[in-house]
C-alpha atoms as a PDB file:
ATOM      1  CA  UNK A   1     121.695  77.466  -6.609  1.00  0.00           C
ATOM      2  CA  UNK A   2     118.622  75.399  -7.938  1.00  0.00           C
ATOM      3  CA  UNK A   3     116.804  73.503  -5.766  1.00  0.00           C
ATOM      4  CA  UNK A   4     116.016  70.175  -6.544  1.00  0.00           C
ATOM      5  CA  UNK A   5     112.947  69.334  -7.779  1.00  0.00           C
ATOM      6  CA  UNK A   6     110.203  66.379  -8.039  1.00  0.00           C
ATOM      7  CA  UNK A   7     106.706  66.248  -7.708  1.00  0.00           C
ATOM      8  CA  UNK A   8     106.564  66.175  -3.821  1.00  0.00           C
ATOM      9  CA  UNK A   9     108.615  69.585  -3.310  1.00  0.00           C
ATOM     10  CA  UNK A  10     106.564  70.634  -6.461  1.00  0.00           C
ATOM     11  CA  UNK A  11     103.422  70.783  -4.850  1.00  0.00           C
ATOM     12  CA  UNK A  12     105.012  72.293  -1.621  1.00  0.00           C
ATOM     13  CA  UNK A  13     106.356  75.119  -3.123  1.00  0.00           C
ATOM     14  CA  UNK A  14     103.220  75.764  -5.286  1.00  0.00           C
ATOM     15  CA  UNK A  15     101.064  75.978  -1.461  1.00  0.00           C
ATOM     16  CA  UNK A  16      99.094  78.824  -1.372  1.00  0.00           C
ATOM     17  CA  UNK A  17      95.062  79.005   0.355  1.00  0.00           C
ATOM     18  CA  UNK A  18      92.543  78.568  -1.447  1.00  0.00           C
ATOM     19  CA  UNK A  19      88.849  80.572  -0.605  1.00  0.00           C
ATOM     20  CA  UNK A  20      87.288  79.942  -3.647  1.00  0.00           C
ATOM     21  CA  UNK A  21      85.762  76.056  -4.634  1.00  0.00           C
ATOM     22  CA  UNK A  22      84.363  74.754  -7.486  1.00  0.00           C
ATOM     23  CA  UNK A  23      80.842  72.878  -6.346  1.00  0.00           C
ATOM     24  CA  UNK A  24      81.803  69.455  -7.505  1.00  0.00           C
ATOM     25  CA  UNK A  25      82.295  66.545  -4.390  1.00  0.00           C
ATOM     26  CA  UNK A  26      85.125  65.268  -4.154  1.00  0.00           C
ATOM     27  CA  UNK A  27      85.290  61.156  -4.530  1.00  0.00           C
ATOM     28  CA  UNK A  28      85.127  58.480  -1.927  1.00  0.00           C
ATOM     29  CA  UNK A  29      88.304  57.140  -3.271  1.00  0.00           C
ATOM     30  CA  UNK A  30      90.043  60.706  -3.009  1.00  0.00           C
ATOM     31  CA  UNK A  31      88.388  61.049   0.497  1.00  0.00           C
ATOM     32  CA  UNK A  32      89.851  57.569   1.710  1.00  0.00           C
ATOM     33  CA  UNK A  33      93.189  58.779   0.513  1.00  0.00           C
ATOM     34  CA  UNK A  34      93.570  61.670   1.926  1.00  0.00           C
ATOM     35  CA  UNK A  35      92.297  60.619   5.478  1.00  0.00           C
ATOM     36  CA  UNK A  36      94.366  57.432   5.425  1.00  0.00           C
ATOM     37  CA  UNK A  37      97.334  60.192   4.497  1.00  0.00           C
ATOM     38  CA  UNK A  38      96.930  61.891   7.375  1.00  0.00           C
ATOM     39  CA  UNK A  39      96.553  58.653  10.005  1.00  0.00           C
ATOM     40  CA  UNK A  40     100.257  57.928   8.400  1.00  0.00           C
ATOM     41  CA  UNK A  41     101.865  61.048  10.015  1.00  0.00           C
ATOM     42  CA  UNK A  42     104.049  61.039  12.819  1.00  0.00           C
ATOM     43  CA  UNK A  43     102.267  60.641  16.747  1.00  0.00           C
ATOM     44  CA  UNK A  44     104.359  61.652  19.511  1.00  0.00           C
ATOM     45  CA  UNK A  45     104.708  58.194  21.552  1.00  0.00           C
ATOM     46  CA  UNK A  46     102.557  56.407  19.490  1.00  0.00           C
ATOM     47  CA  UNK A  47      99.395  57.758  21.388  1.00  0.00           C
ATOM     48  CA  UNK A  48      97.342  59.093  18.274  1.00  0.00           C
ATOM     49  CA  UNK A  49      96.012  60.925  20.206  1.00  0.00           C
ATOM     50  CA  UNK A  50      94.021  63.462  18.160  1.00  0.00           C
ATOM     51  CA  UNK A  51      90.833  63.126  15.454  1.00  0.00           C
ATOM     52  CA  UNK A  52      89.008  64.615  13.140  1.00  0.00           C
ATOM     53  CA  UNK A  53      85.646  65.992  12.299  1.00  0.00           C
ATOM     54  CA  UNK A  54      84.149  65.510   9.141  1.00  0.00           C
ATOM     55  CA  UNK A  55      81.670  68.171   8.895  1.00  0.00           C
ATOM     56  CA  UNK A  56      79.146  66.956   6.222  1.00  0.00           C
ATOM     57  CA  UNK A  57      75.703  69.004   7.264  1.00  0.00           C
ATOM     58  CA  UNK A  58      75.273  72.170   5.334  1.00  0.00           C
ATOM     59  CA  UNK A  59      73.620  73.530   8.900  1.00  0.00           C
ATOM     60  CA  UNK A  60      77.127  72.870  10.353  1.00  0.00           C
ATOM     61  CA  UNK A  61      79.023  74.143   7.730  1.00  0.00           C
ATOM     62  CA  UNK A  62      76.703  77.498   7.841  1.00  0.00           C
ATOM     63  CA  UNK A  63      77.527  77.321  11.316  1.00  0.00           C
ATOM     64  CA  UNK A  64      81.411  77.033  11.472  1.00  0.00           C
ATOM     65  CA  UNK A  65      81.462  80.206   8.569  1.00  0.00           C
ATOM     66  CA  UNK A  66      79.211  81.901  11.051  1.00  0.00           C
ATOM     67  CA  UNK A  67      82.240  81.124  13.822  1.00  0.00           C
ATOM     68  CA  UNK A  68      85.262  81.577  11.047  1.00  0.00           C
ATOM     69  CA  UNK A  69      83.440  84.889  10.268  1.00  0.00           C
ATOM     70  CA  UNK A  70      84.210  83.581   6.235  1.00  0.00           C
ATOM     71  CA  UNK A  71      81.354  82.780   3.950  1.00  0.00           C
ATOM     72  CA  UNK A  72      83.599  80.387   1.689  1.00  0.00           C
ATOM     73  CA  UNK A  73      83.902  78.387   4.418  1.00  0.00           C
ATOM     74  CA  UNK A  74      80.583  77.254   4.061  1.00  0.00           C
ATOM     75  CA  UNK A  75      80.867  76.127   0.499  1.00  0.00           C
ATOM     76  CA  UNK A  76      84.004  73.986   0.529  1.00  0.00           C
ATOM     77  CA  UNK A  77      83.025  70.387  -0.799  1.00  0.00           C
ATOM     78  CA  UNK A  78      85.304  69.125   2.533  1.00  0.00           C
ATOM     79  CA  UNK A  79      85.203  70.213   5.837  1.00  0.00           C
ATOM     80  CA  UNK A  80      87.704  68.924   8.688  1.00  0.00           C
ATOM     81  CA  UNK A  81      88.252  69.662  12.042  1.00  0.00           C
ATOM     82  CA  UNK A  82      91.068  68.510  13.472  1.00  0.00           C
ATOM     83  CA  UNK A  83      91.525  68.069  17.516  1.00  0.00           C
ATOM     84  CA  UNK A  84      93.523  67.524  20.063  1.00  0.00           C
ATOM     85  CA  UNK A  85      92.037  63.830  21.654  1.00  0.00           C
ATOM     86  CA  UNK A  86      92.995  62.572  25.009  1.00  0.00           C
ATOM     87  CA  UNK A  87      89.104  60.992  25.426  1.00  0.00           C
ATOM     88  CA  UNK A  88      90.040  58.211  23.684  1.00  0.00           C
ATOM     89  CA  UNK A  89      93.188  57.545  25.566  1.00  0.00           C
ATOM     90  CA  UNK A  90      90.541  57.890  28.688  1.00  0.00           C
ATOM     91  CA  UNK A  91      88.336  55.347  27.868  1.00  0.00           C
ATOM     92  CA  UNK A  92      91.553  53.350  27.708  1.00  0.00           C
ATOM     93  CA  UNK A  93      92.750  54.172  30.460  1.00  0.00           C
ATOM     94  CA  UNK A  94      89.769  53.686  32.698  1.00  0.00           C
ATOM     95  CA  UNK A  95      89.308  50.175  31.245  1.00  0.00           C
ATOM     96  CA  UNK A  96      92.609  49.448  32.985  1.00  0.00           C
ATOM     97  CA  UNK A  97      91.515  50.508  36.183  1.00  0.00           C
ATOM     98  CA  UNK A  98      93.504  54.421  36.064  1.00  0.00           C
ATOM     99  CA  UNK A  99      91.578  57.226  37.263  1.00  0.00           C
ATOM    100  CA  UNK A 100      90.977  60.119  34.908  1.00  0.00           C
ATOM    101  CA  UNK A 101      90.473  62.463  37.325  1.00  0.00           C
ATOM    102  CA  UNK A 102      91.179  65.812  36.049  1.00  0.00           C
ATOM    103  CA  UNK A 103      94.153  66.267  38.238  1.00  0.00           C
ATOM    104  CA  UNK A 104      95.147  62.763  38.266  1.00  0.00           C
ATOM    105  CA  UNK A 105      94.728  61.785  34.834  1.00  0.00           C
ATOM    106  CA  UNK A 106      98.464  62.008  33.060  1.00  0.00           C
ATOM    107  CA  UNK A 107      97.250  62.534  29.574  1.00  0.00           C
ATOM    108  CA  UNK A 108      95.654  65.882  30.843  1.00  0.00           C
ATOM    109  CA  UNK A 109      98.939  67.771  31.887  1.00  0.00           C
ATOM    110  CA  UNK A 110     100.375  70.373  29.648  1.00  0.00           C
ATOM    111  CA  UNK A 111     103.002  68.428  27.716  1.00  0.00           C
ATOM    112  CA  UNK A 112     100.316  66.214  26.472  1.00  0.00           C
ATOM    113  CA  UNK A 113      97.798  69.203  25.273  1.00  0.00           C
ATOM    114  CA  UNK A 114     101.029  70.453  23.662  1.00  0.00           C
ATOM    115  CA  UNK A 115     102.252  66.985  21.881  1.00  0.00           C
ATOM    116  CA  UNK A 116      98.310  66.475  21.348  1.00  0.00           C
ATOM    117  CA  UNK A 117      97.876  69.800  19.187  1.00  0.00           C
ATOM    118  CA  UNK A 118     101.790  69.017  17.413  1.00  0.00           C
ATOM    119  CA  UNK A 119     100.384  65.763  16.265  1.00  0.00           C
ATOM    120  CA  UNK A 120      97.100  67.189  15.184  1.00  0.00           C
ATOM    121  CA  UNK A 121      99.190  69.877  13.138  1.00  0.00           C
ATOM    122  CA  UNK A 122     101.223  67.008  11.957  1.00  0.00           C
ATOM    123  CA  UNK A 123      98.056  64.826  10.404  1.00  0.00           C
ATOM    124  CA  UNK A 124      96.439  67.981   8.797  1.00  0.00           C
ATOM    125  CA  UNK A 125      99.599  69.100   7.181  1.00  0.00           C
ATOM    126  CA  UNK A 126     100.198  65.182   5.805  1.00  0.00           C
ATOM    127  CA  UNK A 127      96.467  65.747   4.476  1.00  0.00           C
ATOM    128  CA  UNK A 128      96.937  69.024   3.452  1.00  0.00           C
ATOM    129  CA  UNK A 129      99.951  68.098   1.052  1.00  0.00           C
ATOM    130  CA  UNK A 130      98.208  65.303  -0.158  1.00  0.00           C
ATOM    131  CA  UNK A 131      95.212  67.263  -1.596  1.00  0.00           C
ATOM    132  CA  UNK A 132      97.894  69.606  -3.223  1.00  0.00           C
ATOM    133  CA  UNK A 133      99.457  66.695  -5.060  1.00  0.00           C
ATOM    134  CA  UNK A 134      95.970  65.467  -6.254  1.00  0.00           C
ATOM    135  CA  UNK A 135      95.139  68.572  -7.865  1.00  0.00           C
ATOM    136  CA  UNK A 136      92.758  70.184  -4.431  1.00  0.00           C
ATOM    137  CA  UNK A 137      93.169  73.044  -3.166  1.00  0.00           C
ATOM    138  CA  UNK A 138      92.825  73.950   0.526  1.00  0.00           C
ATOM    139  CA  UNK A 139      92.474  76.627   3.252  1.00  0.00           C
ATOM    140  CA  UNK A 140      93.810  75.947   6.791  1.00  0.00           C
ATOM    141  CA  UNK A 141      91.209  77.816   9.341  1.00  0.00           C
ATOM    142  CA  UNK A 142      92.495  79.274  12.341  1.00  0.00           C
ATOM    143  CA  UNK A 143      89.329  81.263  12.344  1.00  0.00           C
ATOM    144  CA  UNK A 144      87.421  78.371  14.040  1.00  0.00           C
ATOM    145  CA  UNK A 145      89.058  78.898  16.626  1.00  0.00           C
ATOM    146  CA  UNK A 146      87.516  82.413  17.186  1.00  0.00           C
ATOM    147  CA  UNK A 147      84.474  81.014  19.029  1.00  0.00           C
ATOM    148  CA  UNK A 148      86.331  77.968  20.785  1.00  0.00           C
ATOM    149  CA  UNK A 149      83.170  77.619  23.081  1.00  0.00           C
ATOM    150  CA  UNK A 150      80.718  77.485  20.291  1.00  0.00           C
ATOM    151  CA  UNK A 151      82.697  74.996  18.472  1.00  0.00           C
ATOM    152  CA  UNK A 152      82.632  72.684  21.109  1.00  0.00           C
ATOM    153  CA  UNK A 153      79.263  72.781  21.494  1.00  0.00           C
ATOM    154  CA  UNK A 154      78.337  72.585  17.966  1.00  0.00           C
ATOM    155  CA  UNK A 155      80.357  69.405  17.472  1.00  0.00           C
ATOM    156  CA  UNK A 156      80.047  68.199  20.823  1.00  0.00           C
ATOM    157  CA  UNK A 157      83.298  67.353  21.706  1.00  0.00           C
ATOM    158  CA  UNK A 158      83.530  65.872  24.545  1.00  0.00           C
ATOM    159  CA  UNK A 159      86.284  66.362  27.960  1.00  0.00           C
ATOM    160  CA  UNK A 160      89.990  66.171  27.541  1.00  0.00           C
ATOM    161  CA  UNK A 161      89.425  67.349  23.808  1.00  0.00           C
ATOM    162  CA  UNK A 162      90.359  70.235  22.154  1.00  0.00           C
ATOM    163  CA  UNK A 163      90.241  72.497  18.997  1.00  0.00           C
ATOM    164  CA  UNK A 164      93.226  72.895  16.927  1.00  0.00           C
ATOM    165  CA  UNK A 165      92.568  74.177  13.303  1.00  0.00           C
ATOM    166  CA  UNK A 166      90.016  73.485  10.083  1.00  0.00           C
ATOM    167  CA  UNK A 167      91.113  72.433   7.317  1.00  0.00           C
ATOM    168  CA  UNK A 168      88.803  73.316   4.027  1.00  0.00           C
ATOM    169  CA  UNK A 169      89.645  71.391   0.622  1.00  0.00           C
ATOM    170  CA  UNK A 170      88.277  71.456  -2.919  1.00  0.00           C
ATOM    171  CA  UNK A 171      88.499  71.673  -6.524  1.00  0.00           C
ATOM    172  CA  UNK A 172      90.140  75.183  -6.327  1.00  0.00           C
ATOM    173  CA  UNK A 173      88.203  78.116  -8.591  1.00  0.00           C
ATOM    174  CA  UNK A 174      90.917  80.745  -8.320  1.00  0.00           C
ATOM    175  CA  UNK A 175      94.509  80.474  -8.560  1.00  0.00           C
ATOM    176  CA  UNK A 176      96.057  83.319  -6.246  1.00  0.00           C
ATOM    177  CA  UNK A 177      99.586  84.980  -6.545  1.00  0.00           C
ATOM    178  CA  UNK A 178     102.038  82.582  -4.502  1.00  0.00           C
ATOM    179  CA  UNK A 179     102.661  84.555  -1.395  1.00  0.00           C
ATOM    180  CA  UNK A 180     106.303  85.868  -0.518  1.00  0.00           C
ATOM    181  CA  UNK A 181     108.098  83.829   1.926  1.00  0.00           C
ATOM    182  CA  UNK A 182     110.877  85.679   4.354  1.00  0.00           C
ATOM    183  CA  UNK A 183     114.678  85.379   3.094  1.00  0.00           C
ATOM    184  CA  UNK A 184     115.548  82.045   4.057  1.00  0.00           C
ATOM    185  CA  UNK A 185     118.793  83.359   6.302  1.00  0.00           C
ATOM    186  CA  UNK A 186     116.216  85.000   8.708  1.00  0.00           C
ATOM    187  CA  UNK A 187     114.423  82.187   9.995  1.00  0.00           C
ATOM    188  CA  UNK A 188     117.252  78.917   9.451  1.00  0.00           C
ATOM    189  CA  UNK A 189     120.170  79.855  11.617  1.00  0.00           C
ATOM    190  CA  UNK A 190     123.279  77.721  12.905  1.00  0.00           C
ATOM    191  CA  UNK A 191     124.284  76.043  16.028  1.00  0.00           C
ATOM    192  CA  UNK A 192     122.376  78.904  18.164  1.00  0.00           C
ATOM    193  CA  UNK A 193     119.844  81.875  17.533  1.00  0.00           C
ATOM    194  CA  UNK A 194     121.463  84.376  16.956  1.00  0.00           C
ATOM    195  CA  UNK A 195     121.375  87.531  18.908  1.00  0.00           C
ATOM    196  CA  UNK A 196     123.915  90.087  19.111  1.00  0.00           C
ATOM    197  CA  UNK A 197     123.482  93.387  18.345  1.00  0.00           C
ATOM    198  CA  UNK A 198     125.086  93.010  14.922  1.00  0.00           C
ATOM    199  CA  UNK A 199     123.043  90.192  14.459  1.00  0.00           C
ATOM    200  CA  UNK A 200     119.952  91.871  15.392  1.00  0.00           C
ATOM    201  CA  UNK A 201     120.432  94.909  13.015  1.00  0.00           C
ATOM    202  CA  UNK A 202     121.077  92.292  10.254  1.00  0.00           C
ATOM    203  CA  UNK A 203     117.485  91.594  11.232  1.00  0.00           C
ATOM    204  CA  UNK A 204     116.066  94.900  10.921  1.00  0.00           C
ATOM    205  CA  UNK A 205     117.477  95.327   7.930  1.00  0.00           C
ATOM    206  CA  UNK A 206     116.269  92.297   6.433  1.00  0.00           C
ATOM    207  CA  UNK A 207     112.867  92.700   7.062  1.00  0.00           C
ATOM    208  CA  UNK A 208     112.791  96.116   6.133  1.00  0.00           C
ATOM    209  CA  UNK A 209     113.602  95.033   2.363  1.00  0.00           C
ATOM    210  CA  UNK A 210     111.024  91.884   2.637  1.00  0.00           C
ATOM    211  CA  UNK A 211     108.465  94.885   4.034  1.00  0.00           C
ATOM    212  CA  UNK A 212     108.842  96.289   0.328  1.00  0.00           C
ATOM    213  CA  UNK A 213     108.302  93.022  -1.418  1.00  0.00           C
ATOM    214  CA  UNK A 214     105.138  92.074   0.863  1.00  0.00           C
ATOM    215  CA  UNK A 215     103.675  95.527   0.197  1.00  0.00           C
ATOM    216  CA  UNK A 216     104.220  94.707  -3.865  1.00  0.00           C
ATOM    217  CA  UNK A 217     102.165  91.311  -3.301  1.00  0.00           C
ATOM    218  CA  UNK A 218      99.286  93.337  -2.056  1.00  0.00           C
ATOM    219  CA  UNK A 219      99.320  96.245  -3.899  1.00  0.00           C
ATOM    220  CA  UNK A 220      99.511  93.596  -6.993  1.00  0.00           C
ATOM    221  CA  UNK A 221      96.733  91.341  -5.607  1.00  0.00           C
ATOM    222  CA  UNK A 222      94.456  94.173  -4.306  1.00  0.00           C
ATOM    223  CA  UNK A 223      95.577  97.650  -5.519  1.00  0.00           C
ATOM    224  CA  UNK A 224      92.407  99.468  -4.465  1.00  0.00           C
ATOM    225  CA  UNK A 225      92.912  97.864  -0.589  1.00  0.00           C
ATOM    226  CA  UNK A 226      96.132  98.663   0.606  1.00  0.00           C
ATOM    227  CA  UNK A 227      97.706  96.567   3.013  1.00  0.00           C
ATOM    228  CA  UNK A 228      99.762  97.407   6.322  1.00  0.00           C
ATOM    229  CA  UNK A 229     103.985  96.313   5.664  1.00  0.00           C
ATOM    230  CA  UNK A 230     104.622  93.053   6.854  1.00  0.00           C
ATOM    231  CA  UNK A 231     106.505  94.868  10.169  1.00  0.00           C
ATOM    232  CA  UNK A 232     103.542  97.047  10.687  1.00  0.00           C
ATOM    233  CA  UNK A 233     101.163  94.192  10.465  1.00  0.00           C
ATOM    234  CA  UNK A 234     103.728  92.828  13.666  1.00  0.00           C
ATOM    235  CA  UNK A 235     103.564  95.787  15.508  1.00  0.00           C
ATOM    236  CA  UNK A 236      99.912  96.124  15.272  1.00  0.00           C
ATOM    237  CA  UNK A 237      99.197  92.770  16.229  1.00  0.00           C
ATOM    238  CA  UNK A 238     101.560  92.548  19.365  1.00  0.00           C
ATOM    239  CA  UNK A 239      99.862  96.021  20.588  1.00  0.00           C
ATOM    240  CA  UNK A 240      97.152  94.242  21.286  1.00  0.00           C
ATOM    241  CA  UNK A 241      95.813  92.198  24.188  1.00  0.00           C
ATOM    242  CA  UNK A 242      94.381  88.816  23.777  1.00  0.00           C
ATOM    243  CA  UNK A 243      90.923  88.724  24.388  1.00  0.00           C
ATOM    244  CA  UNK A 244      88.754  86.495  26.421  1.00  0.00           C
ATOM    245  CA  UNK A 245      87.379  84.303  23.713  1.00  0.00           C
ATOM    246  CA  UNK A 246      91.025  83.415  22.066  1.00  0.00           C
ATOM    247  CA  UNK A 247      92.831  82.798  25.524  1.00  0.00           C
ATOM    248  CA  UNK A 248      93.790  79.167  25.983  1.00  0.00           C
ATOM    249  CA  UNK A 249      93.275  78.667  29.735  1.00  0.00           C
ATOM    250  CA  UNK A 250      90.091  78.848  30.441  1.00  0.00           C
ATOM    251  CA  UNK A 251      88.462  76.818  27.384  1.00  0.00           C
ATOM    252  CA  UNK A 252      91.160  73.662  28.107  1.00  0.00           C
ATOM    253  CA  UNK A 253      90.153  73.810  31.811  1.00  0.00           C
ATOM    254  CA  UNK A 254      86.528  73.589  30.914  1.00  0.00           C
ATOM    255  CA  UNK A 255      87.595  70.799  28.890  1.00  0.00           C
ATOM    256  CA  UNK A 256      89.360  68.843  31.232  1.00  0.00           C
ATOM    257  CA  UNK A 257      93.063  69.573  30.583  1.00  0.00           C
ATOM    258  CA  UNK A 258      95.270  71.190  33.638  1.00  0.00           C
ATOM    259  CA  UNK A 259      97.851  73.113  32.015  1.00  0.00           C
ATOM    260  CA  UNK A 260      99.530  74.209  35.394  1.00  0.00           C
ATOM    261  CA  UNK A 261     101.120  70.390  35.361  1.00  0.00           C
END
């Protein structure tokens, strides 16, 4: 069956990242757009409660590729970080006479650091579609949050704030292989998830043919680097334990949030 097609579902099934930028800034007008994009995204409760970084200074930028542990991150013409804000809400709050006390303070229980981060993901993924339409490409960068403490300091962000992702966008100079997305019957199921044995070995089986068509995208993109099966890269990854500087807990404490409520 075709899908249907227009320019919106165009661009979204043309996504792929984008390391590579051509050195030409990107135009107040374009800039505008794409911020004022992402403010029109959905906010749980209305609380906007995140914001965003603009991270102009090329001694930042150096900085957040020294973090990301990626060089191109240091030449993309835009540079966002996006966060998960409950300061603002603070300073509201306080100005109506509510304490925001760490373990008093509503906005700093666990639901809201969740919601917080979902609407974060929410405005950076409005933004991030936008670019795409206009032409920009982009890189999402999870890798910032490698050195959570360092970011925090470098950008001083302040209590009951917190880190969610980067977002890099530019004039794209490479145009990468689109990469293979799972059969669409293992991740959309209906009514309940499904999880029977037979069900499960459907599962198996199913992966083990898109391990084969992963492998081809690497060995395609990067014969002379081969590249773990998509399972293997699973198995490697949940071997391991989480280390200090990516565990959650201790870095929302420090900033405020008590995710025991």
């Amino acid at each position: 069956m075709a899908l249907v097609q227009n320019s919106t579902i165009e661009a979204l099934l043309n996504r792929r990242s984008i390391r590579a930028f051509q050195p030409d800034p990107i135009g107040d007008d374009v800039v505008e757009t794409l911020e004022t994009v992402a403010q029109h995204a959905a906010s749980s409760q209305y609380l906007n409660d995140w914001s965003v970084i603009r991270i102009k200074d090329q001694t930042l930028k150096d900085r957040m590729a020294a973090i990301g542990r990626q060089p191109y991150i240091a030449t993309a013409p835009l540079l966002y970080l996006f966060v998960a804000d409950e300061h603002r809400n603070a300073l509201i709050a306080e100005s109506k006479g509510v304490s925001t006390d760490p373990d008093a303070y509503g906005l700093a229980a666990s639901y809201r650091f969740t919601q917080a981060q979902n609407d974060a993901v929410l405005a950076l993924h409005a933004m991030e579609t936008a670019a795409y339409s206009l032409g920009l490409g982009c890189v999402i960068l999870g890798s910032l949050l490698n050195d959570v403490d360092g970011l925090i300091d470098a950008l001083h962000l302040p209590r009951y704030t917190y880190p969610v992702l980067g977002l890099a966008i530019g004039k794209p100079a490479q145009s990468p292989a689109l990469k293979p997305r799972m059969p669409r019957e293992l991740q959309f199921f209906d009514d309940a998830y499904p999880t029977d044995d037979e069900a499960n070995a459907a599962i198996r089986e199913r992966i083990a043919d898109f391990d084969a068509t992963v492998h081809e995208y690497y060995d395609l993109r990067n014969a002379d680097r081969p590249v773990d099966a998509f399972s293997d890269q699973i198995a490697k990854l949940a071997a391991q334990q989480m280390d200090e500087a990516h565990q959650v807990l201790p870095h929302a404490e420090a900033q405020g949030f008590r995710l025991n409520r």
